[in-house]
C-alpha atoms as a PDB file:
ATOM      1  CA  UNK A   1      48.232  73.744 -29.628  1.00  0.00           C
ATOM      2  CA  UNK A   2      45.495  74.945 -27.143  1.00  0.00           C
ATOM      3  CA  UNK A   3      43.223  71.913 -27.642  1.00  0.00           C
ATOM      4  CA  UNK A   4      46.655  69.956 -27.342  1.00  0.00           C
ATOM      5  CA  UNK A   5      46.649  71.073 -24.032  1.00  0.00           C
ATOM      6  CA  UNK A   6      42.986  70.526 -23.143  1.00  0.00           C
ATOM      7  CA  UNK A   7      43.402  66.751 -24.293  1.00  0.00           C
ATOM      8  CA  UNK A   8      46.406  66.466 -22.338  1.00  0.00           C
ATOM      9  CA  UNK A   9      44.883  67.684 -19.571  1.00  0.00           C
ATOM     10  CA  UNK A  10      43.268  64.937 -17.400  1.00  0.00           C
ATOM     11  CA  UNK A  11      40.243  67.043 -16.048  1.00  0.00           C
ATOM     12  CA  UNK A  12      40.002  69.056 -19.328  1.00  0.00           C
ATOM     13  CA  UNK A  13      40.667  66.226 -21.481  1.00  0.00           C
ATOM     14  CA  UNK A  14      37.632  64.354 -19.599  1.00  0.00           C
ATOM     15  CA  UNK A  15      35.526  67.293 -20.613  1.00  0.00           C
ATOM     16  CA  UNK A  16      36.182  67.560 -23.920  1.00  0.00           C
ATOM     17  CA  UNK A  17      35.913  63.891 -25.009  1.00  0.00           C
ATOM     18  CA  UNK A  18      33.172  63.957 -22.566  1.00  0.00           C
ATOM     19  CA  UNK A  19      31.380  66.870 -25.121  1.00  0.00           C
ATOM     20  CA  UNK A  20      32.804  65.134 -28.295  1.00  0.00           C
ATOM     21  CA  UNK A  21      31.352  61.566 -27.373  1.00  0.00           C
ATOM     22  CA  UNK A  22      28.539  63.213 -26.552  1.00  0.00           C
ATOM     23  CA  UNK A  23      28.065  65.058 -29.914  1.00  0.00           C
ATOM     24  CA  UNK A  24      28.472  62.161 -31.951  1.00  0.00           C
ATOM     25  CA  UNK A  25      26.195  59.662 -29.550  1.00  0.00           C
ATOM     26  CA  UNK A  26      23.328  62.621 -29.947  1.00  0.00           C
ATOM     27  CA  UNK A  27      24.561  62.448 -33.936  1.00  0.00           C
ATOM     28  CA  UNK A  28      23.673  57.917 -34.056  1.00  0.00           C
ATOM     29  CA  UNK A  29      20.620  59.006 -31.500  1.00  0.00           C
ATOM     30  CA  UNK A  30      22.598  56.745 -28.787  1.00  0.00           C
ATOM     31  CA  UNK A  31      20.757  57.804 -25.882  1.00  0.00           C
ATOM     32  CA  UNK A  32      21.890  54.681 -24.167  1.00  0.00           C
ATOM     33  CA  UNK A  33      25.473  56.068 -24.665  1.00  0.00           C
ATOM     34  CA  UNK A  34      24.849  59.339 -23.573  1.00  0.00           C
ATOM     35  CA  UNK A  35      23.089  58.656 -20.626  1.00  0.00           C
ATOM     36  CA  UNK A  36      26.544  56.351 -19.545  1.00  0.00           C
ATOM     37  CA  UNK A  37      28.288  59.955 -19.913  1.00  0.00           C
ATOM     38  CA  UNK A  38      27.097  60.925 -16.584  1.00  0.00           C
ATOM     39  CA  UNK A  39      26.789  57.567 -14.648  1.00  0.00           C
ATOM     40  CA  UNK A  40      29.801  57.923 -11.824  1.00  0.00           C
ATOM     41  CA  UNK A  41      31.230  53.818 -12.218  1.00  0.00           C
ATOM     42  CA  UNK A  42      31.751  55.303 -16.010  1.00  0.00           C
ATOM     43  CA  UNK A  43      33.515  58.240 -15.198  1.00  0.00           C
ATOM     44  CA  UNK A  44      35.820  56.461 -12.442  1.00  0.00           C
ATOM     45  CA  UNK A  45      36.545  53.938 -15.550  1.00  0.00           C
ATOM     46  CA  UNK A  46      37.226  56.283 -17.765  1.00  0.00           C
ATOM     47  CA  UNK A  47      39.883  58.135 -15.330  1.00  0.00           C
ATOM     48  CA  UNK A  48      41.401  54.538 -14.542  1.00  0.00           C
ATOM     49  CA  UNK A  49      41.327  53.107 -17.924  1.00  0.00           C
ATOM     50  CA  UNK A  50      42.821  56.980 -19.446  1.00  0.00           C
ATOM     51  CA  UNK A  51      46.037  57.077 -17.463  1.00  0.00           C
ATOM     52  CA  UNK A  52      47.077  53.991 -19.613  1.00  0.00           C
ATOM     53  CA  UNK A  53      46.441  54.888 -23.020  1.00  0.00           C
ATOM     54  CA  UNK A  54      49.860  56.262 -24.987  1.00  0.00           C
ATOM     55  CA  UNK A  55      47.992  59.175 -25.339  1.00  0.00           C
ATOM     56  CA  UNK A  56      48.349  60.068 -22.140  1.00  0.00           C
ATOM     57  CA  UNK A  57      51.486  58.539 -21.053  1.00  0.00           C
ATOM     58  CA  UNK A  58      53.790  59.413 -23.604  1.00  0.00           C
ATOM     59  CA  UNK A  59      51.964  62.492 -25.332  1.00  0.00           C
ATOM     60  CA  UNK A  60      50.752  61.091 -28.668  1.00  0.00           C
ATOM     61  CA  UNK A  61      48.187  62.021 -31.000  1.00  0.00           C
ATOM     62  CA  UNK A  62      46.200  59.257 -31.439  1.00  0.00           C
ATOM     63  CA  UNK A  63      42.260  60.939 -30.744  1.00  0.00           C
ATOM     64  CA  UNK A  64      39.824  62.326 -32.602  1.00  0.00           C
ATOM     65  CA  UNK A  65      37.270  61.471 -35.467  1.00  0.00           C
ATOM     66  CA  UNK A  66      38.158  62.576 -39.020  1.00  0.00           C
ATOM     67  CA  UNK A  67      36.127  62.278 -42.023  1.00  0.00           C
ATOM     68  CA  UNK A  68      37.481  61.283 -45.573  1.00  0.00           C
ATOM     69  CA  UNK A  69      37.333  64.685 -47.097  1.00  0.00           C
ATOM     70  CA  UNK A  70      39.448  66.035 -44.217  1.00  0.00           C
ATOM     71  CA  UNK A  71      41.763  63.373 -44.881  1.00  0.00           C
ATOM     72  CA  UNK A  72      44.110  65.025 -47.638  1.00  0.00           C
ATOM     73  CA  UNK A  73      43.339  61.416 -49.690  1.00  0.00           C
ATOM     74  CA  UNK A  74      44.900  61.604 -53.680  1.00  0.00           C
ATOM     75  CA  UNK A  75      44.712  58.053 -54.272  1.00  0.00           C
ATOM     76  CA  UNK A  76      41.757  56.902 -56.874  1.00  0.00           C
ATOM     77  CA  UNK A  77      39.877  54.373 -54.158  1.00  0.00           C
ATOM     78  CA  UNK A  78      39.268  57.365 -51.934  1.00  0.00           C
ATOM     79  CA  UNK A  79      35.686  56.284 -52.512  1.00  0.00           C
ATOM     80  CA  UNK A  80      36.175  53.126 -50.497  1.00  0.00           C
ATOM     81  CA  UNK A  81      38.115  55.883 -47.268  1.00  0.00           C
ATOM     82  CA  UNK A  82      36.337  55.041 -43.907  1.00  0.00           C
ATOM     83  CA  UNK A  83      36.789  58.097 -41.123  1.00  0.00           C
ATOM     84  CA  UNK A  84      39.626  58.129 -39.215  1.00  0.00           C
ATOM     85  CA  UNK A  85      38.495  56.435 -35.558  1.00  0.00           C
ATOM     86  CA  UNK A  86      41.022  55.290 -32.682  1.00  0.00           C
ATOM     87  CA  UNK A  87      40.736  51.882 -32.383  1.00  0.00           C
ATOM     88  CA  UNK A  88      39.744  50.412 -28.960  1.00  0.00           C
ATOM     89  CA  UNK A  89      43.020  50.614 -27.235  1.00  0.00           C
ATOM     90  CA  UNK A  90      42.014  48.565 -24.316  1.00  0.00           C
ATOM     91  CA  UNK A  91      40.557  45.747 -26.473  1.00  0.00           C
ATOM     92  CA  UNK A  92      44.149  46.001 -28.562  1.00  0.00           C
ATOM     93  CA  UNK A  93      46.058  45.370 -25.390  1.00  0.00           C
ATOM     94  CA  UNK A  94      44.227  42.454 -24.605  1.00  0.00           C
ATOM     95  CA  UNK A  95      45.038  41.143 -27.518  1.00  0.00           C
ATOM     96  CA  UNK A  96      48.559  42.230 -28.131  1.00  0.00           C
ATOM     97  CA  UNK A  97      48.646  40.288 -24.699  1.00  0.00           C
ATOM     98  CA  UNK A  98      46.588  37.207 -25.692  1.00  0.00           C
ATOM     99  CA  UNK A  99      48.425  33.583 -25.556  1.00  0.00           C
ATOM    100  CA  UNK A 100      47.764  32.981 -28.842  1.00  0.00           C
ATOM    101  CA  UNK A 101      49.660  35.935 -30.441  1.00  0.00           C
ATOM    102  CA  UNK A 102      52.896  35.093 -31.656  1.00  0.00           C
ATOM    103  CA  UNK A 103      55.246  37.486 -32.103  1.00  0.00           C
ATOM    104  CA  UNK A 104      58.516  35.956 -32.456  1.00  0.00           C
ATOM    105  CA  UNK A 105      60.089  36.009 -36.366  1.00  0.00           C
ATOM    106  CA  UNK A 106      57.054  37.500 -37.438  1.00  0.00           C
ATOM    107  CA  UNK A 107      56.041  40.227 -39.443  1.00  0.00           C
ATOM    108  CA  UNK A 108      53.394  42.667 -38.094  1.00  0.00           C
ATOM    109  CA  UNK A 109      51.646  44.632 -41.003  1.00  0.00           C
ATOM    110  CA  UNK A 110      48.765  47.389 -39.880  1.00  0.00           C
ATOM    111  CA  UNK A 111      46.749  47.899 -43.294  1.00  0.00           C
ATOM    112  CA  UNK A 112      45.420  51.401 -42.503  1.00  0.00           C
ATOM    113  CA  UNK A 113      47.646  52.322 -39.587  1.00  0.00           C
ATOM    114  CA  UNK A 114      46.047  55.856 -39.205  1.00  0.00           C
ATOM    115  CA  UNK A 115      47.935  57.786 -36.446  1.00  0.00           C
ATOM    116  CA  UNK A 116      50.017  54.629 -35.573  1.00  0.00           C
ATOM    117  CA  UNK A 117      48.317  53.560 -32.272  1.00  0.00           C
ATOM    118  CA  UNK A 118      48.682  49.788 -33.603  1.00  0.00           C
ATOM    119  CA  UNK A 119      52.481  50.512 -34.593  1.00  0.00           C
ATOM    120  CA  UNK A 120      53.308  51.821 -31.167  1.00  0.00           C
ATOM    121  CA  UNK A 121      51.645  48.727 -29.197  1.00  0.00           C
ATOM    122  CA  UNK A 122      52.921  46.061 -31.705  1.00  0.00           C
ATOM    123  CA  UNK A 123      56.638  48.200 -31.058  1.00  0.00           C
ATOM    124  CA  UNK A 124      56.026  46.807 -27.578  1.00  0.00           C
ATOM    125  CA  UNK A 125      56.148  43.129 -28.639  1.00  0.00           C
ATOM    126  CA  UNK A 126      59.139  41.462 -29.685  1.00  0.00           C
ATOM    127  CA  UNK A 127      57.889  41.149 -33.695  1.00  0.00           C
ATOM    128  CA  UNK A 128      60.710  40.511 -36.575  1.00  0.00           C
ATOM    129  CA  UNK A 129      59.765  43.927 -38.451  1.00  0.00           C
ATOM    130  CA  UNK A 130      56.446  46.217 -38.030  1.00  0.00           C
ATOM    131  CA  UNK A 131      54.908  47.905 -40.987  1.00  0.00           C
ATOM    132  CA  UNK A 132      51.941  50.136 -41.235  1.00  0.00           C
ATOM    133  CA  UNK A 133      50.169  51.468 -44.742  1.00  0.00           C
ATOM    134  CA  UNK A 134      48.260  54.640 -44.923  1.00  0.00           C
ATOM    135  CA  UNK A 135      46.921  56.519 -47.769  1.00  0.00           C
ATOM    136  CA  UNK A 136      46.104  59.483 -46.055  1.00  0.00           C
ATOM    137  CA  UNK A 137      49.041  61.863 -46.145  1.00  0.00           C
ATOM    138  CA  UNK A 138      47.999  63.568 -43.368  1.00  0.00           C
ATOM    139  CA  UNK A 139      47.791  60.592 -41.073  1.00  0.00           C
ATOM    140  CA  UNK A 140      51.152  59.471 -42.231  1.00  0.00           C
ATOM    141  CA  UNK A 141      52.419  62.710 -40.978  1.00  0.00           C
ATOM    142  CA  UNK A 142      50.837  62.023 -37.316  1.00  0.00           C
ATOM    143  CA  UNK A 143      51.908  58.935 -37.257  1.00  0.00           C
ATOM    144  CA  UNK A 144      55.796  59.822 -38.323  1.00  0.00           C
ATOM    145  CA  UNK A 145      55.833  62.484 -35.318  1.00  0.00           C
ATOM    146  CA  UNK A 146      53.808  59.854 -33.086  1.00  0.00           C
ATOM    147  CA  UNK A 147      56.629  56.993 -33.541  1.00  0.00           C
ATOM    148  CA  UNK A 148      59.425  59.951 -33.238  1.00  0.00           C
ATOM    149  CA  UNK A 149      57.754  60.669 -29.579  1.00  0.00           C
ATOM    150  CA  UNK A 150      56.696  57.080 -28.953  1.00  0.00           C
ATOM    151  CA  UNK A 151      60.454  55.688 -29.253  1.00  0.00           C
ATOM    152  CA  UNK A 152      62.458  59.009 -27.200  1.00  0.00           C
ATOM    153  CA  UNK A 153      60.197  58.560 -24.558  1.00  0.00           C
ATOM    154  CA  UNK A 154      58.930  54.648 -23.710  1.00  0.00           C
ATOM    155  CA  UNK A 155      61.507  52.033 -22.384  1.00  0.00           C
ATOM    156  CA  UNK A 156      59.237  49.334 -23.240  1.00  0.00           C
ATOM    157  CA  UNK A 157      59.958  49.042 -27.150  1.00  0.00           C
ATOM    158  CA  UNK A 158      61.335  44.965 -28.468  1.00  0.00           C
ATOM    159  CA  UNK A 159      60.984  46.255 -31.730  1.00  0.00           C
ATOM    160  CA  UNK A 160      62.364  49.441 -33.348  1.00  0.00           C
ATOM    161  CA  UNK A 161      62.195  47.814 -36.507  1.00  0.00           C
ATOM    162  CA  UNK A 162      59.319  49.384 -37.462  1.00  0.00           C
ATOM    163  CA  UNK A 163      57.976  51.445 -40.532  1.00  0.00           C
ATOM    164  CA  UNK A 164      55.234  53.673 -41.724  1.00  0.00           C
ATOM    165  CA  UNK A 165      54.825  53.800 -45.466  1.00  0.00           C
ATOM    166  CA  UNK A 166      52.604  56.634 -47.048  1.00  0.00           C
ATOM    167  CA  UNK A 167      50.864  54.297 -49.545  1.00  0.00           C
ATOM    168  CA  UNK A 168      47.869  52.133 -50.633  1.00  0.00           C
ATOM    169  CA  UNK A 169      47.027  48.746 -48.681  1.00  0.00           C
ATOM    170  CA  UNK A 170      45.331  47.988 -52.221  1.00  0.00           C
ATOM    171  CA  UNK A 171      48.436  47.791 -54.194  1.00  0.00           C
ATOM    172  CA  UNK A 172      50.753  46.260 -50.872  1.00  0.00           C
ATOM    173  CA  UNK A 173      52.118  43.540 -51.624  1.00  0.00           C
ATOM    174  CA  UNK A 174      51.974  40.655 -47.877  1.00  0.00           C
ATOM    175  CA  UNK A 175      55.452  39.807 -47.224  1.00  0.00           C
ATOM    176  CA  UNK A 176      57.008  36.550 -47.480  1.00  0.00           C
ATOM    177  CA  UNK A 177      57.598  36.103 -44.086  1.00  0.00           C
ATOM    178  CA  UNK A 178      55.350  34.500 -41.294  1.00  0.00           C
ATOM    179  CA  UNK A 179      52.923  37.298 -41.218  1.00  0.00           C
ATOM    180  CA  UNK A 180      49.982  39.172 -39.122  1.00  0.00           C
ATOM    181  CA  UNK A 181      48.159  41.427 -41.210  1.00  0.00           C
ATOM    182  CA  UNK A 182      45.911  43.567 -38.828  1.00  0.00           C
ATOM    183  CA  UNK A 183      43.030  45.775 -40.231  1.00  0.00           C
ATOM    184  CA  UNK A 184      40.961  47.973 -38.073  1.00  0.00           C
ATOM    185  CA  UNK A 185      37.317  49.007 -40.339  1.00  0.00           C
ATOM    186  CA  UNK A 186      40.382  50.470 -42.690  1.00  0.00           C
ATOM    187  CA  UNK A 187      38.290  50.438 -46.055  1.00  0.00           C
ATOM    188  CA  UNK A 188      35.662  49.446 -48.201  1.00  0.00           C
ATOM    189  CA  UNK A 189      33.916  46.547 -49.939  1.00  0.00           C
ATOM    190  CA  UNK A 190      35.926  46.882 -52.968  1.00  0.00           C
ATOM    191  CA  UNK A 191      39.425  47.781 -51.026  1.00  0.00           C
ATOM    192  CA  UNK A 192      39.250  44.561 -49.096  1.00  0.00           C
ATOM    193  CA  UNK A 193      38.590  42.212 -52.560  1.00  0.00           C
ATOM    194  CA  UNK A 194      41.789  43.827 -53.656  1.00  0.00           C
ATOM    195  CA  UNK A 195      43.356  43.107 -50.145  1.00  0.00           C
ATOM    196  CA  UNK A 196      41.834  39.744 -49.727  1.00  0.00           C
ATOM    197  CA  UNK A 197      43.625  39.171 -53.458  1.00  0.00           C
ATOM    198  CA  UNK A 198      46.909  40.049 -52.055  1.00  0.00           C
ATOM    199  CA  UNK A 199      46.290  37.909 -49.870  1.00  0.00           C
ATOM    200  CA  UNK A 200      45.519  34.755 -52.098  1.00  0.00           C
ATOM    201  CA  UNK A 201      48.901  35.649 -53.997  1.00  0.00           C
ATOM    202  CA  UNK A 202      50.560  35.902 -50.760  1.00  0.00           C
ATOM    203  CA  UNK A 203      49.298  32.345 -49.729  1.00  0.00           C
ATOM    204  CA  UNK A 204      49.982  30.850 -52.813  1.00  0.00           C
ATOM    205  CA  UNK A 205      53.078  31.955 -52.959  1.00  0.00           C
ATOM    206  CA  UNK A 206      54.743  31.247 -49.605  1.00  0.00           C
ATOM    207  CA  UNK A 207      53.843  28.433 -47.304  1.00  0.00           C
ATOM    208  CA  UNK A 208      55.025  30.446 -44.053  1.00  0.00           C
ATOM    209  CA  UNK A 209      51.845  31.030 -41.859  1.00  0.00           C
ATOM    210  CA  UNK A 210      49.532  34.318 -42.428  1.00  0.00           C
ATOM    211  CA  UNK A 211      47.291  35.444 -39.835  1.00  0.00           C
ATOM    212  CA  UNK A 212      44.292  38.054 -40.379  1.00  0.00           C
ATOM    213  CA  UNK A 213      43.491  40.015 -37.515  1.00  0.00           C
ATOM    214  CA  UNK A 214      40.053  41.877 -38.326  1.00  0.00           C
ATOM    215  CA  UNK A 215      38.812  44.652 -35.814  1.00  0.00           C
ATOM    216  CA  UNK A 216      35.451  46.003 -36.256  1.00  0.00           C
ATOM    217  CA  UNK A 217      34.675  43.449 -39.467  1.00  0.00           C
ATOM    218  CA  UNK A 218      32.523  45.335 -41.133  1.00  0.00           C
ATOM    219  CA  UNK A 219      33.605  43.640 -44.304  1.00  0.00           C
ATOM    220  CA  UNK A 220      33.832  40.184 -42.986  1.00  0.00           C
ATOM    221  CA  UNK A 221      31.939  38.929 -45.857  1.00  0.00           C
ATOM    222  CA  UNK A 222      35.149  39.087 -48.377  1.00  0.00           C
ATOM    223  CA  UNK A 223      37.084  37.095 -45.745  1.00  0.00           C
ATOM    224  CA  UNK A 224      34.574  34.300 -45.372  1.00  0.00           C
ATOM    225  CA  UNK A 225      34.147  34.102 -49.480  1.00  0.00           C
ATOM    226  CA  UNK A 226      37.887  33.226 -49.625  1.00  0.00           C
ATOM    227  CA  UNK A 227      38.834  29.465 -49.959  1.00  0.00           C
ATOM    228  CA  UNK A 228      41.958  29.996 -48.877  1.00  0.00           C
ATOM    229  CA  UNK A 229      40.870  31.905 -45.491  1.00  0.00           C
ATOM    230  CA  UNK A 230      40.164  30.011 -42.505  1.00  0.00           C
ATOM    231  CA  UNK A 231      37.922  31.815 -39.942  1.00  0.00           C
ATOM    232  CA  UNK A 232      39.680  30.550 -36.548  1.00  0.00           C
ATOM    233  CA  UNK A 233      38.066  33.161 -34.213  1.00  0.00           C
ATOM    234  CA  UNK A 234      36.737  30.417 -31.900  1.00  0.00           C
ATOM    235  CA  UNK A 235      39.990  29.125 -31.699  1.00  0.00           C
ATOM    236  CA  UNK A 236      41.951  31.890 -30.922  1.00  0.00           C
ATOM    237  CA  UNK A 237      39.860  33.573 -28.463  1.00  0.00           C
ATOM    238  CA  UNK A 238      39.964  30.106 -26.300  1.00  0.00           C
ATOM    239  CA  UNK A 239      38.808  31.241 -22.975  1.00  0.00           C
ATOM    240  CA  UNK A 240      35.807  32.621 -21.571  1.00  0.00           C
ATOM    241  CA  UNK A 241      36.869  36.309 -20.739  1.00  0.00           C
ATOM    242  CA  UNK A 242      39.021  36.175 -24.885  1.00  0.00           C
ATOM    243  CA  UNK A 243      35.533  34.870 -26.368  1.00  0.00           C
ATOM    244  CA  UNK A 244      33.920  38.285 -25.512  1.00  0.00           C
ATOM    245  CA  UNK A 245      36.170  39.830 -28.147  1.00  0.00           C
ATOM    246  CA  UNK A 246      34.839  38.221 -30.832  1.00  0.00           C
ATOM    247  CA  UNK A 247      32.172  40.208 -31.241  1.00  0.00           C
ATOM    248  CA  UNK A 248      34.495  42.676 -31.945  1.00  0.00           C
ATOM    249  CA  UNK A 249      37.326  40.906 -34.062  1.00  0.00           C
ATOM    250  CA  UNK A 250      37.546  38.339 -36.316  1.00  0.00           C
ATOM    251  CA  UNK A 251      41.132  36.118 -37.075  1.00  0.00           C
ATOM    252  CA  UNK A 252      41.252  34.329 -39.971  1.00  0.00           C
ATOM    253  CA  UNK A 253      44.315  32.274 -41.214  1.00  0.00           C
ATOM    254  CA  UNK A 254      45.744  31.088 -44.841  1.00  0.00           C
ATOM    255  CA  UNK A 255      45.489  27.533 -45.842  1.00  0.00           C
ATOM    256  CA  UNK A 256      48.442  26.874 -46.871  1.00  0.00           C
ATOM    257  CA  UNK A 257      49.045  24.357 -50.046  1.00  0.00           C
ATOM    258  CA  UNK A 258      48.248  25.446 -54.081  1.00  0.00           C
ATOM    259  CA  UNK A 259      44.778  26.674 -55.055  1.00  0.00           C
ATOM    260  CA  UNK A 260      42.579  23.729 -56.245  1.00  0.00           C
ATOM    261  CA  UNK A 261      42.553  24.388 -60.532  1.00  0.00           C
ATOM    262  CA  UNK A 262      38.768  25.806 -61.226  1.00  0.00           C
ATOM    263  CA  UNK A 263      38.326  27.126 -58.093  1.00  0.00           C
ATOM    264  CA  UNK A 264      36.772  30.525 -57.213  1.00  0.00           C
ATOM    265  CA  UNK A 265      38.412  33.114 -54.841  1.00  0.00           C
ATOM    266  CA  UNK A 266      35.067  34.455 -54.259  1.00  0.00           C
ATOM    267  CA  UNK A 267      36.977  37.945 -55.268  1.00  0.00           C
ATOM    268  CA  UNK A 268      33.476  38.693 -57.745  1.00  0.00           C
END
């Protein structure tokens, strides 16, 4: 409750993630990144760019690092967990906000929705239905309070149709629907060949579209050993300021048509 209050806090809450950044740049010997701490065009940034993260307009809990064996994890592939990291929110409204998102009669599914940052932006966009998966009960929980908060308080939701399942994105099965499947560094190597298979099945089995939105693609390599995954990155990020992003995040999107007889999925 007290370090609720210090986060919440926009002087305090400076200070602490201020400390915590600091900790953890020290931690990848990121002197570059530390030094930044203490330049004065960062800090006015940070104070701008702050006062328009959910966090701190609507109270959320959506901070923090947490590593996998703080997670409360059960399921078998907790080998391939990652540590819970917020996403760049500023990068995600940007894209949320991009020309080339559609939204309309479309299905939004977050494969490793965490605390539900993603949930609560894509709530903001006027998608069919909005799921999020997350094997981490604990998570789950934060995200279930989260949403509760998210939805009294903002009067910018188009989409209330949305839902956080406490499960594994390794045995979710893509919905039928014209779908974007968003993944943020969720998992593993040997999570995303099971995802990028549920994928395949998906695309084989329904020609509406499916989009993959990748952030941080750390396992990009799965993706790009997938026939029937297009890489359309330079395509979707279209303009000059957009193609900066793709350094960051990769889209990808299903060919659509049956799977050639012989050939491999590159799931090996």
């Amino acid at each position: 409750m007290i370090k609720k209050k210090i986060k919440n806090n926009l002087f305090l809450g400076f200070l602490y993630q201020a400390v915590y950044d600091l900790y953890y740049s020290a931690k990848r010997i990121s002197t570059e990144r530390v030094k930044r701490k203490f330049y004065y065009k960062y800090f006015k940034k940070w104070i701008i760019s702050r006062k328009t993260t959910l966090a701190y307009r609507y109270g959320v809990d959506t901070e923090g690092v947490i590593y996998p064996e703080k997670l409360g994890i059960t399921s078998q592939n907790i080998k391939n967990a990652v540590q819970y990291q917020k996403c760049n929110e500023e990068l995600l409204v940007r894209l949320f906000n991009g020309d080339r998102m559609i939204c309309e009669n479309t299905v939004f599914v977050d494969l490793g929705s965490g605390k539900g940052l993603v949930l609560m932006l894509a709530a903001m966009k006027p998608f069919l239905k909005i799921i999020g998966i997350e094997f981490s009960e604990k998570l789950h929980f934060i995200a279930m309070q989260n949403l509760q908060k998210f939805f009294g308080l903002s009067h910018e939701v188009l989409c209330r149709n949305v839902i956080s399942v406490y499960g594994d994105a390794a045995d979710f099965p893509i919905p039928d629907d014209p779908v974007v499947v968003f993944m943020c560094n969720p998992f593993g190597e040997e999570v995303m060949k099971m995802v990028v298979s549920n994928l395949v099945a998906r695309i084989q089995r329904s020609f509406h579209p499916v989009t993959v939105i990748y952030m941080v693609p750390r396992q990009k390599h799965v993706l790009a050993g997938c026939p029937l995954l297009e890489d359309i990155s330079e395509d979707f990020f279209s303009t000059e300021m957009d193609r900066r992003m793709i350094e960051h995040i990769s889209v990808w999107k299903g060919r659509t048509g049956p799977l050639v007889h012989g050939t491999s999925l590159g799931m090996t």
